[in-house]
N, C-alpha and C. Protein backbone atom coordinates (compact mmCIF):
# COMPACT_ATOMS: atom_id res chain seq x y z
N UNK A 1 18.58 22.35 -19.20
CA UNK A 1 17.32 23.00 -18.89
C UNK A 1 17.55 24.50 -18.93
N UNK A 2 16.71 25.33 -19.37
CA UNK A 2 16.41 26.79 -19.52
C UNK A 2 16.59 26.85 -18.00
N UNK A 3 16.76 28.55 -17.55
CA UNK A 3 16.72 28.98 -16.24
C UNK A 3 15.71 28.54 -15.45
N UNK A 4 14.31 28.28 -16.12
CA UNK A 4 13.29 27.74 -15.14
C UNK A 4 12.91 26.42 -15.77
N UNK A 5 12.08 25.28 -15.63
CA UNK A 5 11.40 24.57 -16.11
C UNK A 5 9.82 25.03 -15.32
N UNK A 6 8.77 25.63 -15.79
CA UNK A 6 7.71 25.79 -15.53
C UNK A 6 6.44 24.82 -15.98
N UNK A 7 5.83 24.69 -15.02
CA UNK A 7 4.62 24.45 -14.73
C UNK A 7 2.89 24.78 -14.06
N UNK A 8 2.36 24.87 -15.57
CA UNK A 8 1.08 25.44 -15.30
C UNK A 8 -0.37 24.84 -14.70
N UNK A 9 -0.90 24.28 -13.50
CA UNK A 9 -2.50 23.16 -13.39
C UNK A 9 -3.49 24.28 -13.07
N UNK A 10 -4.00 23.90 -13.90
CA UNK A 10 -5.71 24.29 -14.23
C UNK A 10 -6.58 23.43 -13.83
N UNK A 11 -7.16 24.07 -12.73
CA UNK A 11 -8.80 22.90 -12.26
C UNK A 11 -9.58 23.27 -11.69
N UNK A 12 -10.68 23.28 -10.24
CA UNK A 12 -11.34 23.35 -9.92
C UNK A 12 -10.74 23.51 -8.65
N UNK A 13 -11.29 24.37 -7.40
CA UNK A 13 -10.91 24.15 -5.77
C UNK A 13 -11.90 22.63 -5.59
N UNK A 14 -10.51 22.13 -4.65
CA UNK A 14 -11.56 20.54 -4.26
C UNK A 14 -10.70 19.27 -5.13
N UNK A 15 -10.18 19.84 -6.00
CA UNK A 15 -9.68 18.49 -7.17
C UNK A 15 -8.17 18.16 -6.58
N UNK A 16 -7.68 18.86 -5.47
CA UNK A 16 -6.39 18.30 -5.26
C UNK A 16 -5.88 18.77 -6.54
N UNK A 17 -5.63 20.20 -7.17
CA UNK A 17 -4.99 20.92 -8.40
C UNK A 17 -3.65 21.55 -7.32
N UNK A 18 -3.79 22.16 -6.28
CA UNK A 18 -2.83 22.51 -5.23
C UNK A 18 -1.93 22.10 -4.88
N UNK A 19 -2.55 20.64 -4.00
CA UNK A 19 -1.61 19.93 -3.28
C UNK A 19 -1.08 18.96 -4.49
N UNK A 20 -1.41 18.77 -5.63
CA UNK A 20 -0.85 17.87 -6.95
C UNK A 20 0.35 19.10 -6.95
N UNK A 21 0.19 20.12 -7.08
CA UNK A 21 1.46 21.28 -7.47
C UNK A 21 2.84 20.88 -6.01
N UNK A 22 2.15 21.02 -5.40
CA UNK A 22 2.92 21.39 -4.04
C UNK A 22 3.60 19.65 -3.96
N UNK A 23 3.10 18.90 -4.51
CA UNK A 23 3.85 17.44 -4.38
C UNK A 23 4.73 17.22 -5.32
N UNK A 24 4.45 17.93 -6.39
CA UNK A 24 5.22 17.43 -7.64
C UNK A 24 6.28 17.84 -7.03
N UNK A 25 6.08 19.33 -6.80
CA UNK A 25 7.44 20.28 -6.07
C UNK A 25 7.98 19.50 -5.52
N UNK A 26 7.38 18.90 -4.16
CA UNK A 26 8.19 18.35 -2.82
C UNK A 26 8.96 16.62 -3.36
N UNK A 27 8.82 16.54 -4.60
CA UNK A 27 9.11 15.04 -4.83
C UNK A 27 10.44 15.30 -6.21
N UNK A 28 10.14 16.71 -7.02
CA UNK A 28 11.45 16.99 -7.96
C UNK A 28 12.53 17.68 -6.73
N UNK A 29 12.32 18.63 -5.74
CA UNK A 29 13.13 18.82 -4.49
C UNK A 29 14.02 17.58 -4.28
N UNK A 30 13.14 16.68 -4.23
CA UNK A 30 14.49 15.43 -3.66
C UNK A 30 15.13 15.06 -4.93
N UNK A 31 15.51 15.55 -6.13
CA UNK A 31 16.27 14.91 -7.14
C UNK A 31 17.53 16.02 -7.24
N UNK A 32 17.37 17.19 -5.80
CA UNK A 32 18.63 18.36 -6.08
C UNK A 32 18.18 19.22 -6.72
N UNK A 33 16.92 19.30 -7.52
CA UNK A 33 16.82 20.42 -7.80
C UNK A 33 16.05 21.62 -6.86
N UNK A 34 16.32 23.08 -7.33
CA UNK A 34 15.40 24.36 -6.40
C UNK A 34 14.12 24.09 -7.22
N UNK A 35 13.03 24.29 -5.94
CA UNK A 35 11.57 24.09 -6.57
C UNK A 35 10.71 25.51 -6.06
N UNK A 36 9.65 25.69 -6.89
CA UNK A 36 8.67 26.77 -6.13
C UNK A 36 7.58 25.98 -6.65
N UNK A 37 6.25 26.01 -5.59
CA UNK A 37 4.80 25.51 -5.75
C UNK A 37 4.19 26.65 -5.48
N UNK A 38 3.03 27.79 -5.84
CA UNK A 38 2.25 28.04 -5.41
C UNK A 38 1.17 28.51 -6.02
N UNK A 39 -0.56 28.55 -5.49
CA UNK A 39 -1.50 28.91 -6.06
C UNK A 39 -1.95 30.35 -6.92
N UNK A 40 -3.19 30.28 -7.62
CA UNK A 40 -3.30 31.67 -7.79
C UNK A 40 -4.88 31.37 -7.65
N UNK A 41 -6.03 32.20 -6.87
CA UNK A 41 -7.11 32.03 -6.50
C UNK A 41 -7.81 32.84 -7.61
N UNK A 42 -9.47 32.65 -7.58
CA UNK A 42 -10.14 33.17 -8.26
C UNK A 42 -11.10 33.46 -6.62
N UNK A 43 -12.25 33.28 -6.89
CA UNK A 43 -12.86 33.22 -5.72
C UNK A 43 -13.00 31.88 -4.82
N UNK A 44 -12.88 31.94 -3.59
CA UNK A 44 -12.20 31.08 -3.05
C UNK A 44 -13.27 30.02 -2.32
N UNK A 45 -13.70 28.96 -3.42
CA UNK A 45 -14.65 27.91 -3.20
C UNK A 45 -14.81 27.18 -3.65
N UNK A 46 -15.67 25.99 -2.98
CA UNK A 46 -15.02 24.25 -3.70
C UNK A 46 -16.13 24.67 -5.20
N UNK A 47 -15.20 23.82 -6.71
CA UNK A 47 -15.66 24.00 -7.96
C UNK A 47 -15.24 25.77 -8.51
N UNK A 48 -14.79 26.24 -8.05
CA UNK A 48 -14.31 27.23 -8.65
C UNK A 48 -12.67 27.53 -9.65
N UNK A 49 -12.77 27.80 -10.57
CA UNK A 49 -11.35 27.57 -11.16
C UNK A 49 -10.32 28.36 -10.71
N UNK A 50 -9.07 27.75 -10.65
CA UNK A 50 -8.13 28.19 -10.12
C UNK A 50 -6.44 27.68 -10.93
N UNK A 51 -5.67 27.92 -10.54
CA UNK A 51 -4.70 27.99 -11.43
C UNK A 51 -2.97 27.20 -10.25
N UNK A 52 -2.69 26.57 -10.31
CA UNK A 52 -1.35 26.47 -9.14
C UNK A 52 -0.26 25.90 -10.58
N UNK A 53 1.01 26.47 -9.63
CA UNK A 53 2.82 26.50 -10.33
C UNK A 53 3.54 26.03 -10.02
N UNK A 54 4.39 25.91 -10.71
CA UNK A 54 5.34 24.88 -10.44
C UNK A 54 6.76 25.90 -11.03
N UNK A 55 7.89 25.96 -10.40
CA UNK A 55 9.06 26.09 -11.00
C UNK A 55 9.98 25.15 -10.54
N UNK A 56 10.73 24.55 -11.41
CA UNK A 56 11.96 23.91 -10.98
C UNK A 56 13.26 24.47 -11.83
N UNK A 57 14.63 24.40 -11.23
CA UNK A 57 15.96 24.88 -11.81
C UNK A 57 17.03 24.12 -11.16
N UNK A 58 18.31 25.17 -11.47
CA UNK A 58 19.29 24.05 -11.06
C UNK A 58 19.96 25.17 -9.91
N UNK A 59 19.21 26.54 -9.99
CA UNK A 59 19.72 27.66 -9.06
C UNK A 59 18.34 28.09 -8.22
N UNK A 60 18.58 28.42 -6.92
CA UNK A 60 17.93 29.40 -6.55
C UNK A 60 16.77 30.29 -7.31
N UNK A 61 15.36 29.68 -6.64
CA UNK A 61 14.48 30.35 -8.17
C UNK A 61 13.97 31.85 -6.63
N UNK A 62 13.99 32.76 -7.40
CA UNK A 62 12.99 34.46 -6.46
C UNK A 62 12.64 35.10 -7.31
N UNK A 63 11.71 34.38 -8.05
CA UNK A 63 10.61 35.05 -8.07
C UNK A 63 8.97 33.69 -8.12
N UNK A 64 8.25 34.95 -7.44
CA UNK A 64 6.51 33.83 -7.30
C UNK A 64 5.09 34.48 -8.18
N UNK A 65 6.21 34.92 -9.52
CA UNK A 65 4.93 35.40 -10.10
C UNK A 65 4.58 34.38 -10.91
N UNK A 66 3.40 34.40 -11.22
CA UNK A 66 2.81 33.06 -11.68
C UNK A 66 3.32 33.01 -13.59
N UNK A 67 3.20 31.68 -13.92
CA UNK A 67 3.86 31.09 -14.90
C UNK A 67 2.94 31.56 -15.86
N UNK A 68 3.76 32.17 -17.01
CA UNK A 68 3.67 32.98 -18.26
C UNK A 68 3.74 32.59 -19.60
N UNK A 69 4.44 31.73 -19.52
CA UNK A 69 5.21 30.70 -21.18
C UNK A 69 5.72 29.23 -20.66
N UNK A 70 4.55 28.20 -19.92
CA UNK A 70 4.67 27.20 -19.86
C UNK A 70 5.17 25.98 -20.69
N UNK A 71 5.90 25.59 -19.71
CA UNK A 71 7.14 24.26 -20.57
C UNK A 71 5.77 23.15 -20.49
N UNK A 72 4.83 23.14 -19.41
CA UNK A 72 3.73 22.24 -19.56
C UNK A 72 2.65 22.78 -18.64
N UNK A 73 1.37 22.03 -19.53
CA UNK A 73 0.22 22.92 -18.86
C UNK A 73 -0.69 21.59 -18.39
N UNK A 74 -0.50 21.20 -17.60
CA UNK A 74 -1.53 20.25 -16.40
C UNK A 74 -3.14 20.48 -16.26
N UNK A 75 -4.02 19.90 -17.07
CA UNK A 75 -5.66 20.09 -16.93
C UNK A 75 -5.67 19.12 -16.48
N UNK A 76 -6.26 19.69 -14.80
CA UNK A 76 -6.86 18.73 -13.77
C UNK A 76 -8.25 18.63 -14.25
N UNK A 77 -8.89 19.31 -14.80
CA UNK A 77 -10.49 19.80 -15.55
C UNK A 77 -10.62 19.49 -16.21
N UNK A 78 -10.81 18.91 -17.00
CA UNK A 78 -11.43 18.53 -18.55
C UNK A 78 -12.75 19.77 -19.14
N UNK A 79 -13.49 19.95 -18.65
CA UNK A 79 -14.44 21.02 -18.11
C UNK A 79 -13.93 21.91 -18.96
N UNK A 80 -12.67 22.70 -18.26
CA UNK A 80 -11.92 23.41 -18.55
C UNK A 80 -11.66 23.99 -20.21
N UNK A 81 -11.28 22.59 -21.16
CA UNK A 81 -11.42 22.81 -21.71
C UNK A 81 -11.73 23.65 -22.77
N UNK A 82 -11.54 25.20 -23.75
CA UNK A 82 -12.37 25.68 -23.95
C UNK A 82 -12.09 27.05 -23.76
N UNK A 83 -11.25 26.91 -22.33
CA UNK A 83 -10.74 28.32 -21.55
C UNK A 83 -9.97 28.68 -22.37
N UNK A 84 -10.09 30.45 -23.04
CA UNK A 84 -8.57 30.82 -23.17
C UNK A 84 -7.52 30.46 -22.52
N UNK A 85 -7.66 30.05 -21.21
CA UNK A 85 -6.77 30.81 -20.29
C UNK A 85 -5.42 29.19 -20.24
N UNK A 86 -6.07 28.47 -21.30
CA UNK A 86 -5.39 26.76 -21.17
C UNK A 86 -4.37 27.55 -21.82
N UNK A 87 -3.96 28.05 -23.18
CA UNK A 87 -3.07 28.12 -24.26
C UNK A 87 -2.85 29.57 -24.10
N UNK A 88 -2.82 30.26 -23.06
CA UNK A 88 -2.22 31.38 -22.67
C UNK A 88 -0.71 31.13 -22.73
N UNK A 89 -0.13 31.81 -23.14
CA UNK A 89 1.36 32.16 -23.12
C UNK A 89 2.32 30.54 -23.76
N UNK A 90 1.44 29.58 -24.21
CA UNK A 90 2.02 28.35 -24.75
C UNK A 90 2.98 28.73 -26.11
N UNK A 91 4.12 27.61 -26.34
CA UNK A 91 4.96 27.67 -27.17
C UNK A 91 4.51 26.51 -27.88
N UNK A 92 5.28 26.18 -29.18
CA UNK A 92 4.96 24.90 -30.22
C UNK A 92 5.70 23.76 -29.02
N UNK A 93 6.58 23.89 -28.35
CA UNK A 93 7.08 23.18 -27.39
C UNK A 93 6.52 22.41 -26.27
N UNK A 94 5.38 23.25 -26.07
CA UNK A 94 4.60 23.44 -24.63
C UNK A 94 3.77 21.93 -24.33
N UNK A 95 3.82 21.25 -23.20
CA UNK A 95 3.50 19.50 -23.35
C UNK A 95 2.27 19.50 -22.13
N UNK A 96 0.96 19.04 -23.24
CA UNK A 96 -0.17 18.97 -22.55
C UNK A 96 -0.56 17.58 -22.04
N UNK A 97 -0.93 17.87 -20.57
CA UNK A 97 -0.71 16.79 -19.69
C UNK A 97 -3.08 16.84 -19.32
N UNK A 98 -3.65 16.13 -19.95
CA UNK A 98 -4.87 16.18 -19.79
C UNK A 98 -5.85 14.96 -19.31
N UNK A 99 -6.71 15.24 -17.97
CA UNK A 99 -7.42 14.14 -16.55
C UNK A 99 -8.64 14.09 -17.80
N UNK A 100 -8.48 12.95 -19.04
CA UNK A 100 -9.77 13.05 -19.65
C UNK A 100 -9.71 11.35 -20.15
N UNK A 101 -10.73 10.84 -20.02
CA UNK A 101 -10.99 9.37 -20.82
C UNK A 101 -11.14 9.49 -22.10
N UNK A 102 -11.11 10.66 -23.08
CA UNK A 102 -10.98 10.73 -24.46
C UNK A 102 -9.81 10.13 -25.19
N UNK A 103 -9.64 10.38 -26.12
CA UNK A 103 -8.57 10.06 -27.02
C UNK A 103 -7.76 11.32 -27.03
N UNK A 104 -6.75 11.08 -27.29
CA UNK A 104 -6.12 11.83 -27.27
C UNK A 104 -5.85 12.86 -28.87
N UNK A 105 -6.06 11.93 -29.71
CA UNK A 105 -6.59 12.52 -31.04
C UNK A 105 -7.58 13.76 -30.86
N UNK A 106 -8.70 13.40 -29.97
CA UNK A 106 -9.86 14.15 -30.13
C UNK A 106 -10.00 15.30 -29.09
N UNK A 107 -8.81 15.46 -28.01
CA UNK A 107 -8.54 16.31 -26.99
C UNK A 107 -8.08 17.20 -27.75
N UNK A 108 -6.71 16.77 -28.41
CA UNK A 108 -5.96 17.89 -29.04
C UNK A 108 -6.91 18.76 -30.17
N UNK A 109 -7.91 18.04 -30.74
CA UNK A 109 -8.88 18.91 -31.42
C UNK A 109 -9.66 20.29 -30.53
N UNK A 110 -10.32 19.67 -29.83
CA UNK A 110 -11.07 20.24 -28.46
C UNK A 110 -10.19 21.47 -28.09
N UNK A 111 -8.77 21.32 -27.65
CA UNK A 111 -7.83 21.99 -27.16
C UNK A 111 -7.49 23.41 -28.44
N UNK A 112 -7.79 22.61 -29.55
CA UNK A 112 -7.16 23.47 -30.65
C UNK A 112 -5.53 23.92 -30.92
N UNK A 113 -4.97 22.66 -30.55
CA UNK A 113 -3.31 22.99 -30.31
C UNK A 113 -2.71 21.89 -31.24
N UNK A 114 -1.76 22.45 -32.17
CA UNK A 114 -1.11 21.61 -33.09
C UNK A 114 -0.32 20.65 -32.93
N UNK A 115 1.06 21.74 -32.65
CA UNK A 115 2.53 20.91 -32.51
C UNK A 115 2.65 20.58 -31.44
N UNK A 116 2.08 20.98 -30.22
CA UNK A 116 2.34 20.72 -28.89
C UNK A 116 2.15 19.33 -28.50
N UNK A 117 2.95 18.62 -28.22
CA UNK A 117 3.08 17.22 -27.59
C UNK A 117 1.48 16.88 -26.65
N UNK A 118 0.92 16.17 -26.89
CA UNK A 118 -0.63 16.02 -25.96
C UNK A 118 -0.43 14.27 -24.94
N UNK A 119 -0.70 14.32 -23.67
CA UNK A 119 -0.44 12.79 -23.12
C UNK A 119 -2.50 13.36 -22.20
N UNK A 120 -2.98 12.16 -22.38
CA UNK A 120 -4.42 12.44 -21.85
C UNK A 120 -4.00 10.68 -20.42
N UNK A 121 -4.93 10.81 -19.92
CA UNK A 121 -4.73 9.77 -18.77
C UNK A 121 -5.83 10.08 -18.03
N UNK A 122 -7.02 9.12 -18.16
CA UNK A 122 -8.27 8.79 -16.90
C UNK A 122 -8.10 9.04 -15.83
N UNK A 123 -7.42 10.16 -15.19
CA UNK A 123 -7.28 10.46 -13.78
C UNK A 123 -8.18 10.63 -13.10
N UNK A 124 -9.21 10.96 -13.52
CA UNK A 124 -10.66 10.73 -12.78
C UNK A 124 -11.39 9.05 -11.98
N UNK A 125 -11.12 8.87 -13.52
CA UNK A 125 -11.59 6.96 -13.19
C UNK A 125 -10.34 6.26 -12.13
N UNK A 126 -9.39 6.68 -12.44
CA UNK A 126 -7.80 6.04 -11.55
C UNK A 126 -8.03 6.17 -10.02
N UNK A 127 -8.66 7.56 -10.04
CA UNK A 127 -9.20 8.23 -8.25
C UNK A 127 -10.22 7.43 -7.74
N UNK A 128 -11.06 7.51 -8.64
CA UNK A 128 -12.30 6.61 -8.48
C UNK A 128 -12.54 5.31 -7.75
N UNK A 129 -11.29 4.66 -8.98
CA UNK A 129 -11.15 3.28 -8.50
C UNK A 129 -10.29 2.61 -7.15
N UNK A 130 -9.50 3.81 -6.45
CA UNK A 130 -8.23 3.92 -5.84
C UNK A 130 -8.97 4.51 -4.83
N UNK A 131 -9.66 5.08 -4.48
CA UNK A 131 -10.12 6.16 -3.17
C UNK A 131 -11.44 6.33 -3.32
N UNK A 132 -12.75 5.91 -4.22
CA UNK A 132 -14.03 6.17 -4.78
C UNK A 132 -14.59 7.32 -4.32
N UNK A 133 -13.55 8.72 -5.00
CA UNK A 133 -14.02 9.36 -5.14
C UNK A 133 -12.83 10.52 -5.99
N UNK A 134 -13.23 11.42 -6.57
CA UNK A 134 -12.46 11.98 -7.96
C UNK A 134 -11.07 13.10 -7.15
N UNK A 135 -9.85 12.55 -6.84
CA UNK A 135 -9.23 13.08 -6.85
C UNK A 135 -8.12 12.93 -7.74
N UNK A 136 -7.71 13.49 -9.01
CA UNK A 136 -6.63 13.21 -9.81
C UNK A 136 -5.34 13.45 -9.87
N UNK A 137 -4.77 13.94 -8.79
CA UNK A 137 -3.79 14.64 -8.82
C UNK A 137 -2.33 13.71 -8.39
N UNK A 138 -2.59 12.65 -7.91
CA UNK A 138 -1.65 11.58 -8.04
C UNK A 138 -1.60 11.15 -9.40
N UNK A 139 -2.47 10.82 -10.03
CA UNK A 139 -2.55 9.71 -11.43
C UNK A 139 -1.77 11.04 -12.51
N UNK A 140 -2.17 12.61 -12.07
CA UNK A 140 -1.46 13.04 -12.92
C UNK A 140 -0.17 13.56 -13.13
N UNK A 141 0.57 13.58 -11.46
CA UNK A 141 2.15 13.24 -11.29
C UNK A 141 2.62 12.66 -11.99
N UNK A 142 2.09 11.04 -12.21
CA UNK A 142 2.37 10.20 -13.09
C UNK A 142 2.80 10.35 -14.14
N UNK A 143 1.47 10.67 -15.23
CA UNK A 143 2.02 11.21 -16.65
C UNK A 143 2.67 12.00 -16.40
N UNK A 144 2.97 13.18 -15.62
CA UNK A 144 4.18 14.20 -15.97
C UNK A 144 5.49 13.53 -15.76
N UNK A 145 5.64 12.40 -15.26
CA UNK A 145 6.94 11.51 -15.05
C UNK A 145 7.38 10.77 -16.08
N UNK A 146 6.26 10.74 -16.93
CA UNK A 146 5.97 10.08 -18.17
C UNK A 146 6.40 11.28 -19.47
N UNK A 147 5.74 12.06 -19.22
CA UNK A 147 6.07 13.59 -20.51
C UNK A 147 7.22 13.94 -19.96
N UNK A 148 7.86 14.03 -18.95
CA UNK A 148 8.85 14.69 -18.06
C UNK A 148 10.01 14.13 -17.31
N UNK A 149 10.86 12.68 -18.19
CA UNK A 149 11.35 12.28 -17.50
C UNK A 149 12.61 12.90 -17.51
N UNK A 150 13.14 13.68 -18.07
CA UNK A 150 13.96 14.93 -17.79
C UNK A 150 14.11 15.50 -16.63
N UNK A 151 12.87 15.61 -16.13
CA UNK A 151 12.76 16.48 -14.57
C UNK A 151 12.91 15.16 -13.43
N UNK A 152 11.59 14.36 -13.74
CA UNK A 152 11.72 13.57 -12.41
C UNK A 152 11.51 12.02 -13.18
N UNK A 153 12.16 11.17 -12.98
CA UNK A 153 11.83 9.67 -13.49
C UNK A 153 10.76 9.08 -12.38
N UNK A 154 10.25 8.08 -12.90
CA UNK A 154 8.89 7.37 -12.21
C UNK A 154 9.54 6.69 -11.00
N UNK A 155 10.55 6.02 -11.14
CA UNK A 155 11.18 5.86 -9.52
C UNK A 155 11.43 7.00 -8.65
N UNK A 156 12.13 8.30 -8.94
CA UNK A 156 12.39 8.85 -8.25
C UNK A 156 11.21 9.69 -7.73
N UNK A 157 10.20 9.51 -8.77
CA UNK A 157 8.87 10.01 -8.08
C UNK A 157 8.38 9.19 -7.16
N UNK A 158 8.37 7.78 -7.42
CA UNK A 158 7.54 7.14 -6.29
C UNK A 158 8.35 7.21 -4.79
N UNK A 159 9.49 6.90 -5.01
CA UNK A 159 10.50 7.12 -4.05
C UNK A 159 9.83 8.40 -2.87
N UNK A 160 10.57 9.77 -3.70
CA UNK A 160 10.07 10.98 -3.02
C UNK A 160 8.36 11.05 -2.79
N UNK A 161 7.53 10.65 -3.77
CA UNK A 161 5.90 10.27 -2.96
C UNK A 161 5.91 9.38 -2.14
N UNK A 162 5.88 8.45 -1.65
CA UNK A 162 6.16 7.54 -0.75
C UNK A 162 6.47 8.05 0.74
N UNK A 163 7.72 9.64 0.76
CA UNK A 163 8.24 10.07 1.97
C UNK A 163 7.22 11.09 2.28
N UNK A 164 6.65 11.88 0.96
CA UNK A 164 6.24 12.73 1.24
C UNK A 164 4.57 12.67 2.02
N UNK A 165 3.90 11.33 1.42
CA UNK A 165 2.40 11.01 1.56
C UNK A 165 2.28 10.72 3.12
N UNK A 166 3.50 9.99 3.57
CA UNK A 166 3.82 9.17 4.80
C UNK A 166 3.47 10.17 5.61
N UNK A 167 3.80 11.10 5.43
CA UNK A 167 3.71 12.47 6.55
C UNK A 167 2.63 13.31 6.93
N UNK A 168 1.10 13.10 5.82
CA UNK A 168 0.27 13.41 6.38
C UNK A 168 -0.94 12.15 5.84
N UNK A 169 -0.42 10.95 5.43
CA UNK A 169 -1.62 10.09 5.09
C UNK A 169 -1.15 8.69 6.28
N UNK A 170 -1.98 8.02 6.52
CA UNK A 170 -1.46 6.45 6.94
C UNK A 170 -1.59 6.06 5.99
N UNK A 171 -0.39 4.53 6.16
CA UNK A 171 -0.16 3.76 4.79
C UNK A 171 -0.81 3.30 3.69
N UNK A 172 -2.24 3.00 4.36
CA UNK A 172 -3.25 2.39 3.19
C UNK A 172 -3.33 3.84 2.23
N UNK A 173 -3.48 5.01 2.46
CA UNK A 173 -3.55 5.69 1.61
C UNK A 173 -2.57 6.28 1.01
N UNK A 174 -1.17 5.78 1.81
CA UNK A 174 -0.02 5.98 0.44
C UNK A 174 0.06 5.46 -0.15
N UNK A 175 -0.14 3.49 0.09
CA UNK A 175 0.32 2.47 -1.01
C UNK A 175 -0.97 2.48 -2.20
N UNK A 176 -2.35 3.58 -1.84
CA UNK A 176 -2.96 4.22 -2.76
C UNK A 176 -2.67 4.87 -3.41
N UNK A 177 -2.04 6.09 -3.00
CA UNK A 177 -1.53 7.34 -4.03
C UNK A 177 -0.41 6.46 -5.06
N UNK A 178 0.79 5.65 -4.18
CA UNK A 178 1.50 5.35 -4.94
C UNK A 178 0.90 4.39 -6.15
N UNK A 179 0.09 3.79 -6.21
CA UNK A 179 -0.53 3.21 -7.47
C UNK A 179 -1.28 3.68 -7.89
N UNK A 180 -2.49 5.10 -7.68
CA UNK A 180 -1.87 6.06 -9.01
C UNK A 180 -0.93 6.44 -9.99
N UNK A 181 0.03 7.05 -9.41
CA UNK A 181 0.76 7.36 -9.86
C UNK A 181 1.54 6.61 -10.79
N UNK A 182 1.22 5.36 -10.24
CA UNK A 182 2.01 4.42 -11.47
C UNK A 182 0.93 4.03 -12.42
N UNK A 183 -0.89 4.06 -12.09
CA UNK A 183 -1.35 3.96 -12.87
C UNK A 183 -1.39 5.25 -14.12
N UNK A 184 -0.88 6.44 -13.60
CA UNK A 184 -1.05 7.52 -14.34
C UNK A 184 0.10 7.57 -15.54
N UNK A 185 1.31 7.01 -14.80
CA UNK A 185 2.44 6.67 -15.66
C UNK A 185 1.86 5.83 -16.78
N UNK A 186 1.50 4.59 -16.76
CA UNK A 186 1.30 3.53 -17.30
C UNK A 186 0.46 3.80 -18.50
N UNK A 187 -1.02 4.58 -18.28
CA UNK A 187 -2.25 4.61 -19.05
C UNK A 187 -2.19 5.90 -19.46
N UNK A 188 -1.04 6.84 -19.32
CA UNK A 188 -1.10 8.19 -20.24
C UNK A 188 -0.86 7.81 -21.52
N UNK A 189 -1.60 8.53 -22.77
CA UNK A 189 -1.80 8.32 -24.18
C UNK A 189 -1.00 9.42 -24.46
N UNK A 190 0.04 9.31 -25.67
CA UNK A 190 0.61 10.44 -26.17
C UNK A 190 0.08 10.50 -27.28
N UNK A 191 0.60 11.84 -27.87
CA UNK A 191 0.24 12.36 -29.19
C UNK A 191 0.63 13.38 -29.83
């Protein structure tokens, strides 16, 4: 791995785009590696777009400026879509992780991105069906365990989700999150 492995989510306040950052963190943490999670605000209200990071390494990461040349860019939004601000600082490398029931053929059009690796996954419908109501940010841990098993494998994610959910959910809503997450693994489309 390069000095950092970075990570970029794009979504809305309200979509669990935050605490999806701040878990991924707290769940690659337990595999030994140094992690940083944190937000970057726009104006600060539910449906407003916003931006949260991810760094992981194998040293000591200091610095918290927000991610510039993403190894992967996380659309919690579909919405979103459209934004400059998706394919800001992206490489031919760069692996798009997208909460859309499309095809994945027809995202990467939408997106306007070539070589870049594309995985799409119903994280909307997964929330839906799991909690009936749209939070995606478990289902899209998933696929990144799936685009990303370099960083964290799908056991060692459920493992570290499992300790981490325990601590501010009761069980019915971990042995929820945790099947997200495996539904997010499972039903991500590559491309």
């Amino acid at each position: 791995m390069r000095k950092f492995f970075e990570v970029r989510w794009h979504g809305r306040g309200g979509q669990g785009t935050v605490t999806g950052a701040k878990s991924l963190s707290e769940a690659v943490q337990g595999t030994g590696k140094y992690v940083a999670a944190f937000p970057e605000y726009g104006p600060e209200r539910r449906g407003a777009p916003l931006r949260a990071f991810n760094r992981f390494a194998d040293e000591m990461i200091r610095i918290h400026t927000p991610v510039q040349n993403p190894d992967v860019v996380i659309v919690v939004d579909p919405t979103l879509i459209g934004s400059p601000d998706l394919l800001e600082g992206i490489t031919p490398d760069t692996i798009f992780i997208v909460n859309t029931e499309k095809s994945a053929e027809n995202t990467k059009q939408s997106l306007s991105i070539n070589s870049q690796k594309l995985y799409t996954v119903p994280a909307n419908k997964i929330s839906f069906q799991l909690f009936n109501k749209e939070i995606p940010n478990s289902a899209l841990m998933g696929t990144f365990a799936k685009a990303c098993g370099n960083i964290i494998s799908i056991d060692k994610l459920l493992e570290e989700s499992e300790q981490i959910f325990a601590k501010n959910l009761g069980s019915e809503l971990v042995d929820r999150n945790l099947e997200a997450i495996k539904k997010g693994y499972e039903s991500g489309e590559e491309i």
